[in-house]
Protein backbone atom coordinates (compact mmCIF):
# COMPACT_ATOMS: atom_id res chain seq x y z
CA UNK A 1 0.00 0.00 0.00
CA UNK A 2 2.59 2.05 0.59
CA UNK A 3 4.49 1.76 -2.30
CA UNK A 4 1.15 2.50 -4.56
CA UNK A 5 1.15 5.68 -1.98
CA UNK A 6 4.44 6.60 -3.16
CA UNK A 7 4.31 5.83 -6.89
CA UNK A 8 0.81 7.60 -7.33
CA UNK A 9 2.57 10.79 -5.55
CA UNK A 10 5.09 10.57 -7.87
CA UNK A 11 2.66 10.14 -10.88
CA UNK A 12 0.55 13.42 -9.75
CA UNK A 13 4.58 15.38 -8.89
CA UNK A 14 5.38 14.52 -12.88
CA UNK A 15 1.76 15.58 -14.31
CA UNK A 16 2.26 18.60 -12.29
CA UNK A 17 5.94 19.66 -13.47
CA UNK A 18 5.02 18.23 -17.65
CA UNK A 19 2.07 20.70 -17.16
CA UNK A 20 3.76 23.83 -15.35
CA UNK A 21 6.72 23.19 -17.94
CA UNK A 22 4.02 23.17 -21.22
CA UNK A 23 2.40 26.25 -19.67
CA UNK A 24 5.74 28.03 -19.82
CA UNK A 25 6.72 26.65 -23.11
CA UNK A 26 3.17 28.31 -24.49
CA UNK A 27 3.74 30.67 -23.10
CA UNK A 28 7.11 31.68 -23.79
CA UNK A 29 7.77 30.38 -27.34
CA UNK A 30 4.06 28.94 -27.98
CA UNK A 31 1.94 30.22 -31.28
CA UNK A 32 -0.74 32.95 -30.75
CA UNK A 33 -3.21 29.84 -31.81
CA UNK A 34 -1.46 27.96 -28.85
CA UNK A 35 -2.08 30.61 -26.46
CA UNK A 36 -5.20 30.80 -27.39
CA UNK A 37 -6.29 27.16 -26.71
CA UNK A 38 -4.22 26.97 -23.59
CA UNK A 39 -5.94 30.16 -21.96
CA UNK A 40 -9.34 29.07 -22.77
CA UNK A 41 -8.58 25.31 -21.03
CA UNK A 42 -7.19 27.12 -17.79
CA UNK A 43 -9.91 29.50 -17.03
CA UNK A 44 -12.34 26.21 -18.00
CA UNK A 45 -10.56 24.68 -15.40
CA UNK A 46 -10.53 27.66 -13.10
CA UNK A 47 -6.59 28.75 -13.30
CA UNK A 48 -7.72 32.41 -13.88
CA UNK A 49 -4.68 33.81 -12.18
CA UNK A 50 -2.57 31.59 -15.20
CA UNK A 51 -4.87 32.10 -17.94
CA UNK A 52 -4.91 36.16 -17.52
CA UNK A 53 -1.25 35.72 -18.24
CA UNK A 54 -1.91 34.24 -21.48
CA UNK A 55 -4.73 36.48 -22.30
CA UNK A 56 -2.28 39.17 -21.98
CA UNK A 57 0.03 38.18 -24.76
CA UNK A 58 -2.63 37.26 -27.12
CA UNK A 59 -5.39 40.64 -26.53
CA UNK A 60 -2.88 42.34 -29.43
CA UNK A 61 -3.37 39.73 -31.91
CA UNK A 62 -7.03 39.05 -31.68
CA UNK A 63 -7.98 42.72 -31.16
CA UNK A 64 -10.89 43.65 -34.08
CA UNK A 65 -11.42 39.23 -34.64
CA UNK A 66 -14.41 37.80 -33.72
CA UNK A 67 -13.02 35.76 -30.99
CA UNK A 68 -11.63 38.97 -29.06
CA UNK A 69 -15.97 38.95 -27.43
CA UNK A 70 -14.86 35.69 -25.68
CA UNK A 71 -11.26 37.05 -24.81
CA UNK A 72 -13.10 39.83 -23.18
CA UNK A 73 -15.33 38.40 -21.50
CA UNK A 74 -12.67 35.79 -19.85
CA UNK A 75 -10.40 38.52 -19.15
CA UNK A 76 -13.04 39.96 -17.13
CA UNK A 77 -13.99 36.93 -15.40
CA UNK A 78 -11.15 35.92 -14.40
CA UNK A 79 -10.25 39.29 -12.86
CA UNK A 80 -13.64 39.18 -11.11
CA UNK A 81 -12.81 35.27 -9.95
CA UNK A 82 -9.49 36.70 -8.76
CA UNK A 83 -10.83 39.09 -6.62
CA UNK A 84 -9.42 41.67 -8.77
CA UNK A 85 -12.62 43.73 -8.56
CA UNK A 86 -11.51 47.32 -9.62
CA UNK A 87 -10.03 45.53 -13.08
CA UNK A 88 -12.40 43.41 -13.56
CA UNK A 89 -15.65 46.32 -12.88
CA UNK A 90 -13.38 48.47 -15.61
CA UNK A 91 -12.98 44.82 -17.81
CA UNK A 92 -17.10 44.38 -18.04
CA UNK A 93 -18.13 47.57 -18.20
CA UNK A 94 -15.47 47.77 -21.88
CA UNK A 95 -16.91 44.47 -22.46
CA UNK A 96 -20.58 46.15 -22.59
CA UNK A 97 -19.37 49.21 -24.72
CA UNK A 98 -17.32 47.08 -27.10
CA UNK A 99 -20.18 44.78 -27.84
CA UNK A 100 -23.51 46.23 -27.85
CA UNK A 101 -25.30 43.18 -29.26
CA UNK A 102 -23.93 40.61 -27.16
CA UNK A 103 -26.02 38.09 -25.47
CA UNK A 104 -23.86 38.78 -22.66
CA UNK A 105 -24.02 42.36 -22.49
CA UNK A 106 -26.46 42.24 -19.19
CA UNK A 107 -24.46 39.61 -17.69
CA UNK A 108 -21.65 42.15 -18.22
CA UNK A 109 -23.28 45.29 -17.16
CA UNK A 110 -24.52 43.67 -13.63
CA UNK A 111 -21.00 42.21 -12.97
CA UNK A 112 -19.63 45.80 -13.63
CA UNK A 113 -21.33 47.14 -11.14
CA UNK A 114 -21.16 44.37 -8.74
CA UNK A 115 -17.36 44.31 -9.27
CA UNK A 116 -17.12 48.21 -8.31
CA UNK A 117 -19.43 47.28 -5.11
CA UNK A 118 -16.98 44.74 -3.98
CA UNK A 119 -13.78 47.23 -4.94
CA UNK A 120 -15.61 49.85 -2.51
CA UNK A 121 -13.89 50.16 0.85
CA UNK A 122 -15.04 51.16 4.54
CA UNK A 123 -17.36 54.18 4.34
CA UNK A 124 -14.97 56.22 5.59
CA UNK A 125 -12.31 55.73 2.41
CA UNK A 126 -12.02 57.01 -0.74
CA UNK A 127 -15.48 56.57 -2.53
CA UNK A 128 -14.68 56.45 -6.29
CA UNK A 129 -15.12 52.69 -6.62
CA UNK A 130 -18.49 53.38 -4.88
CA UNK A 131 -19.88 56.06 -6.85
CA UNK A 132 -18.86 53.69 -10.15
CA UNK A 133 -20.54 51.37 -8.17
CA UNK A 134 -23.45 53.59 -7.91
CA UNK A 135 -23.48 54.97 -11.59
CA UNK A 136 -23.62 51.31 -12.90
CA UNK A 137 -26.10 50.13 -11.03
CA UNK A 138 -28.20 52.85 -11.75
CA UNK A 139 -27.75 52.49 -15.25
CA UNK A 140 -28.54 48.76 -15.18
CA UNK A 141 -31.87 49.22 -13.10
CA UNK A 142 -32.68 51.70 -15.84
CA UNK A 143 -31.42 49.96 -19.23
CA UNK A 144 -32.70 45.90 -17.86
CA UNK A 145 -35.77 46.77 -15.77
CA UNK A 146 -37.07 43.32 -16.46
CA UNK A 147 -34.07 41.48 -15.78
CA UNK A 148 -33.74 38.87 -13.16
CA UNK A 149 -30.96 40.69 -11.44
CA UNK A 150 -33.37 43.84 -10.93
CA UNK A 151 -33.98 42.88 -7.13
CA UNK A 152 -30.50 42.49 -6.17
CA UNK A 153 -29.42 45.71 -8.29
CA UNK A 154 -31.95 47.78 -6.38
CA UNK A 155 -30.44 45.99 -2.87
CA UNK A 156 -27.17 46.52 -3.65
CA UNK A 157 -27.94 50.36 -4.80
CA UNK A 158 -29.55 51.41 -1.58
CA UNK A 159 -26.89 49.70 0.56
CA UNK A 160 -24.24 51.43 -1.75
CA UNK A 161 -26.42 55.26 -1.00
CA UNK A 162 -26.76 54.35 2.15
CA UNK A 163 -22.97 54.23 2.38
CA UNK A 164 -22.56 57.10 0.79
CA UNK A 165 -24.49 58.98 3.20
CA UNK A 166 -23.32 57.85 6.60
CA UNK A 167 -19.93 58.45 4.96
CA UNK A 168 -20.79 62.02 4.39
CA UNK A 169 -22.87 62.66 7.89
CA UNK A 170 -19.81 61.39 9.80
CA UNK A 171 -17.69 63.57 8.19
CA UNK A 172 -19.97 66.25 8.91
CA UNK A 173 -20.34 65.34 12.61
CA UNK A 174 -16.42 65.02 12.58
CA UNK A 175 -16.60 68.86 11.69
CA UNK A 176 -18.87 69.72 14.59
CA UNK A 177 -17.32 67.69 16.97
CA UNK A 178 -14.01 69.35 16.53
CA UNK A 179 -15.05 72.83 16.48
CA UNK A 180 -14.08 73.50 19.78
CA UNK A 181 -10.43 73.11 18.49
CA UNK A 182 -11.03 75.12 15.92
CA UNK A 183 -14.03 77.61 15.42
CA UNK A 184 -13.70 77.73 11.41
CA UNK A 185 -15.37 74.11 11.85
CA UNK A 186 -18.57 75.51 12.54
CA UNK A 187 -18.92 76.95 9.21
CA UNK A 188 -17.41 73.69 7.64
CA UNK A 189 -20.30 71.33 9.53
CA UNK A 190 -23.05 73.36 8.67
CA UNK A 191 -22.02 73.41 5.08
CA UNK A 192 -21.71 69.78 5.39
CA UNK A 193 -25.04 69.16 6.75
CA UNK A 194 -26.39 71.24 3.90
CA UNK A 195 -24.50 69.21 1.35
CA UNK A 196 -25.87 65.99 3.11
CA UNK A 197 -29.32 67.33 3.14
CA UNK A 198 -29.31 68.62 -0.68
CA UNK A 199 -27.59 65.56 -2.45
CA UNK A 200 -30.03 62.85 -0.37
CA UNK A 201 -33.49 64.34 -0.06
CA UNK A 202 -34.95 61.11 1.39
CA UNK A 203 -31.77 60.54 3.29
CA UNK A 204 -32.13 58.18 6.46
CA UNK A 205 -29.51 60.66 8.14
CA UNK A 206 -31.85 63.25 7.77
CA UNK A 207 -33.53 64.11 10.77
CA UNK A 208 -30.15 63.61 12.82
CA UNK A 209 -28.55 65.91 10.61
CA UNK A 210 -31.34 68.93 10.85
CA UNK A 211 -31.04 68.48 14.18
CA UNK A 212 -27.03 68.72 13.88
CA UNK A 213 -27.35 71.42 11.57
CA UNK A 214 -29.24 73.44 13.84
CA UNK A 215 -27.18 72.85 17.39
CA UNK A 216 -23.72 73.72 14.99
CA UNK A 217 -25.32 77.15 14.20
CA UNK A 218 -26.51 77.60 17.35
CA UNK A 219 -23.11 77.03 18.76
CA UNK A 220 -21.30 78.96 16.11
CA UNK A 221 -23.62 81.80 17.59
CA UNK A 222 -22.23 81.63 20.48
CA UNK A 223 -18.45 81.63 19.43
CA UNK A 224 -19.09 85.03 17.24
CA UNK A 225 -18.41 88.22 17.62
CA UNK A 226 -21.68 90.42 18.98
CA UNK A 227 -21.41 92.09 15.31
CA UNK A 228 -21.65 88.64 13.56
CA UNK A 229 -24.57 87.53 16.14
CA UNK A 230 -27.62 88.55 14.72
CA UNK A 231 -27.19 87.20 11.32
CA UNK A 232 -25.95 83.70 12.11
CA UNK A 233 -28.81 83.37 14.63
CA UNK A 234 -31.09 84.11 11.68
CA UNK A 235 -29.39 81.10 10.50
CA UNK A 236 -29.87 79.25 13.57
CA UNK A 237 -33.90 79.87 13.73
CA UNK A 238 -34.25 78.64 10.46
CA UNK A 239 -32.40 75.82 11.09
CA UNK A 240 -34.42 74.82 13.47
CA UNK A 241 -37.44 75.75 11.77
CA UNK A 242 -37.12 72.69 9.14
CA UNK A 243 -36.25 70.62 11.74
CA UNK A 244 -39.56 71.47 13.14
CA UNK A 245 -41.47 71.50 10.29
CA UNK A 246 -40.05 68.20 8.65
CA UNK A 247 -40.25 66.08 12.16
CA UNK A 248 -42.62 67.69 14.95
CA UNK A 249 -42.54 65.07 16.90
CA UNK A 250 -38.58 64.43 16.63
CA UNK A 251 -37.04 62.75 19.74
CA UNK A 252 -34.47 66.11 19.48
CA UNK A 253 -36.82 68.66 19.58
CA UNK A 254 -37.19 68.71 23.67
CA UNK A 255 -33.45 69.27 23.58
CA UNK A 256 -33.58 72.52 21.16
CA UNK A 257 -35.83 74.54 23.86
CA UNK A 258 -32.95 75.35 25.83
CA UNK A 259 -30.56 76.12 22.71
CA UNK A 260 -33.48 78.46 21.38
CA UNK A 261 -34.12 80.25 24.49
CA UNK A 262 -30.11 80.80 24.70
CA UNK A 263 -30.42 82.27 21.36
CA UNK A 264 -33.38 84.36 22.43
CA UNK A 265 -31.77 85.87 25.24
CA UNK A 266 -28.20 86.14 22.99
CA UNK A 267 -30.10 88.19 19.90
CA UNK A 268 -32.16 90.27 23.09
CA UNK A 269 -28.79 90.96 24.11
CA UNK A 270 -27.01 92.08 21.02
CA UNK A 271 -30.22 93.87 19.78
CA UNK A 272 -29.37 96.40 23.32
CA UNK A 273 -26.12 96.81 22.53
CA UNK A 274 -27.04 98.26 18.85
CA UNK A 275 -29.75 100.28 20.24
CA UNK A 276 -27.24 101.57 22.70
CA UNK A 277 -24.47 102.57 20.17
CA UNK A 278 -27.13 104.12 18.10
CA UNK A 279 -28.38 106.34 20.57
CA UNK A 280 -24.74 107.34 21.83
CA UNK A 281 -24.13 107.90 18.03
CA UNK A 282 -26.90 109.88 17.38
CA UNK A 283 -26.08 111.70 20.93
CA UNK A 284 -22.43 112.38 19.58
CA UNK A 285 -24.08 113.72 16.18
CA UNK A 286 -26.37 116.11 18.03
CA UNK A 287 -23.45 117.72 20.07
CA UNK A 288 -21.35 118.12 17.25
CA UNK A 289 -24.78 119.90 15.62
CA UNK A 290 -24.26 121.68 18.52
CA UNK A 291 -21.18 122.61 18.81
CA UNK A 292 -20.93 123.92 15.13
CA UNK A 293 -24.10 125.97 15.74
CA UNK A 294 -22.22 127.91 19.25
């Protein structure tokens, strides 16, 4: 038993060293017709990683022949299979441009965008490989709404927004919650918000961010100069006014009484102070009236 152990390791050690050494000799010295037949065996026998090598050397020769659809496709694939999503999301979505009339055009379009989902990092990252994402999906709900895939394009496109957003809310909250550092952060979380609350009308960050939106002016109110006061709590009251109007029964609300009864007291304030300078201005002006009159 042993000895058939031994010989049958031996058997699969030579089959595996005759076939790494005729892969090499393809595809080293091997004709383009070679290639060819050797890269379509390996990715039917799921060696993408091997057979992308081989596609490689023979996309130049095929280019503008019939069988450069299949190449395509296959190169794709095989990037996708390889987990090498960015390439293979850029791969399909040539593959539908390059061949309109393909029968595999919607297979192609839904793997683009499914490739660029799985290429998407962390919310917090860099989102270009999500807003592809995003773009093709959105173009495949639109162009196949029939197709079979249309469920899980319209999943995958409202977990990809949804992204998106909390992406862009933390970053806004990041602003606010580091305003005490610096006081230009304010300004930088309130723009934020609005961004938020412009790009994703239906956004499910929306009522936390009015209510964000609002206590950042508010605060920013209170870091101003007196002369700056009166406008930004303008700003404030509004804010608050859409978060009123859009949820008037919001779980935040209770906390805004104090923060608008702050700014109350803060524009009450400010409002004396003008009213004071004006009449010591217009007191100056009548003595000088005065004075040129004696």
């Amino acid at each position: 038993m042993q000895k058939i152990k031994n010989l049958a390791c031996l058997l699969v050690l030579s089959l595996l060293l005759f076939s790494c050494g005729e892969y090499q000799k393809v595809l080293n010295k091997g004709t383009v017709e070679d290639q060819y037949k050797m890269a379509v065996k390996l990715y039917e026998s799921k060696k993408y990683g091997k057979a992308l090598r081989l596609f490689e050397k023979i996309t130049p020769a095929y280019r503008g022949k019939p069988q450069m659809e299949r190449v395509q496709f296959m190169v794709a694939q095989s990037n996708f299979n390889e987990k090498n999503y960015s390439l293979s999301g850029y791969y399909f979505d040539r593959f539908v441009s390059n061949y309109p009339t393909s029968s595999k055009k919607e297979e192609a379009a839904f793997l683009s965008a499914y490739s660029y989902k799985l290429a998407s990092p962390v919310f917090s990252k860099d989102p270009t490989d999500t807003n592809k994402a995003l773009d093709a999906f959105q173009s495949f709900i639109s162009t196949y709404p029939t197709s079979d895939k249309i469920d899980e394009a319209n999943k995958h496109y409202k977990e990809l927004r949804y992204l998106l957003q909390k992406k862009y809310f933390e970053i806004a909250k990041t602003y606010y919650t580091t305003a005490d550092y610096d006081v230009r952060n304010y300004k930088a979380a309130i723009q934020a918000f609005d961004n938020l609350l412009s790009d994703y009308l239906g956004s499910e960050f929306k009522e936390e961010a009015l209510y964000y939106r609002f206590k950042a002016a508010h605060d920013y109110v209170l870091k101003s100069t007196d002369r700056r006061k009166i406008e930004r709590i303008k700003d404030a009251n509004e804010a608050y006014e859409k978060l009123e109007r859009n949820y008037p029964e919001s779980k935040f609300l209770k906390e805004t009484v104090v923060m608008l009864y702050t700014l109350k007291k803060e524009k009450a304030r400010v409002e004396g102070l003008i009213e004071k300078q004006k009449a010591k201005e217009e007191l100056l002006e009548k003595e000088k009236e005065n004075s040129k009159e004696k």
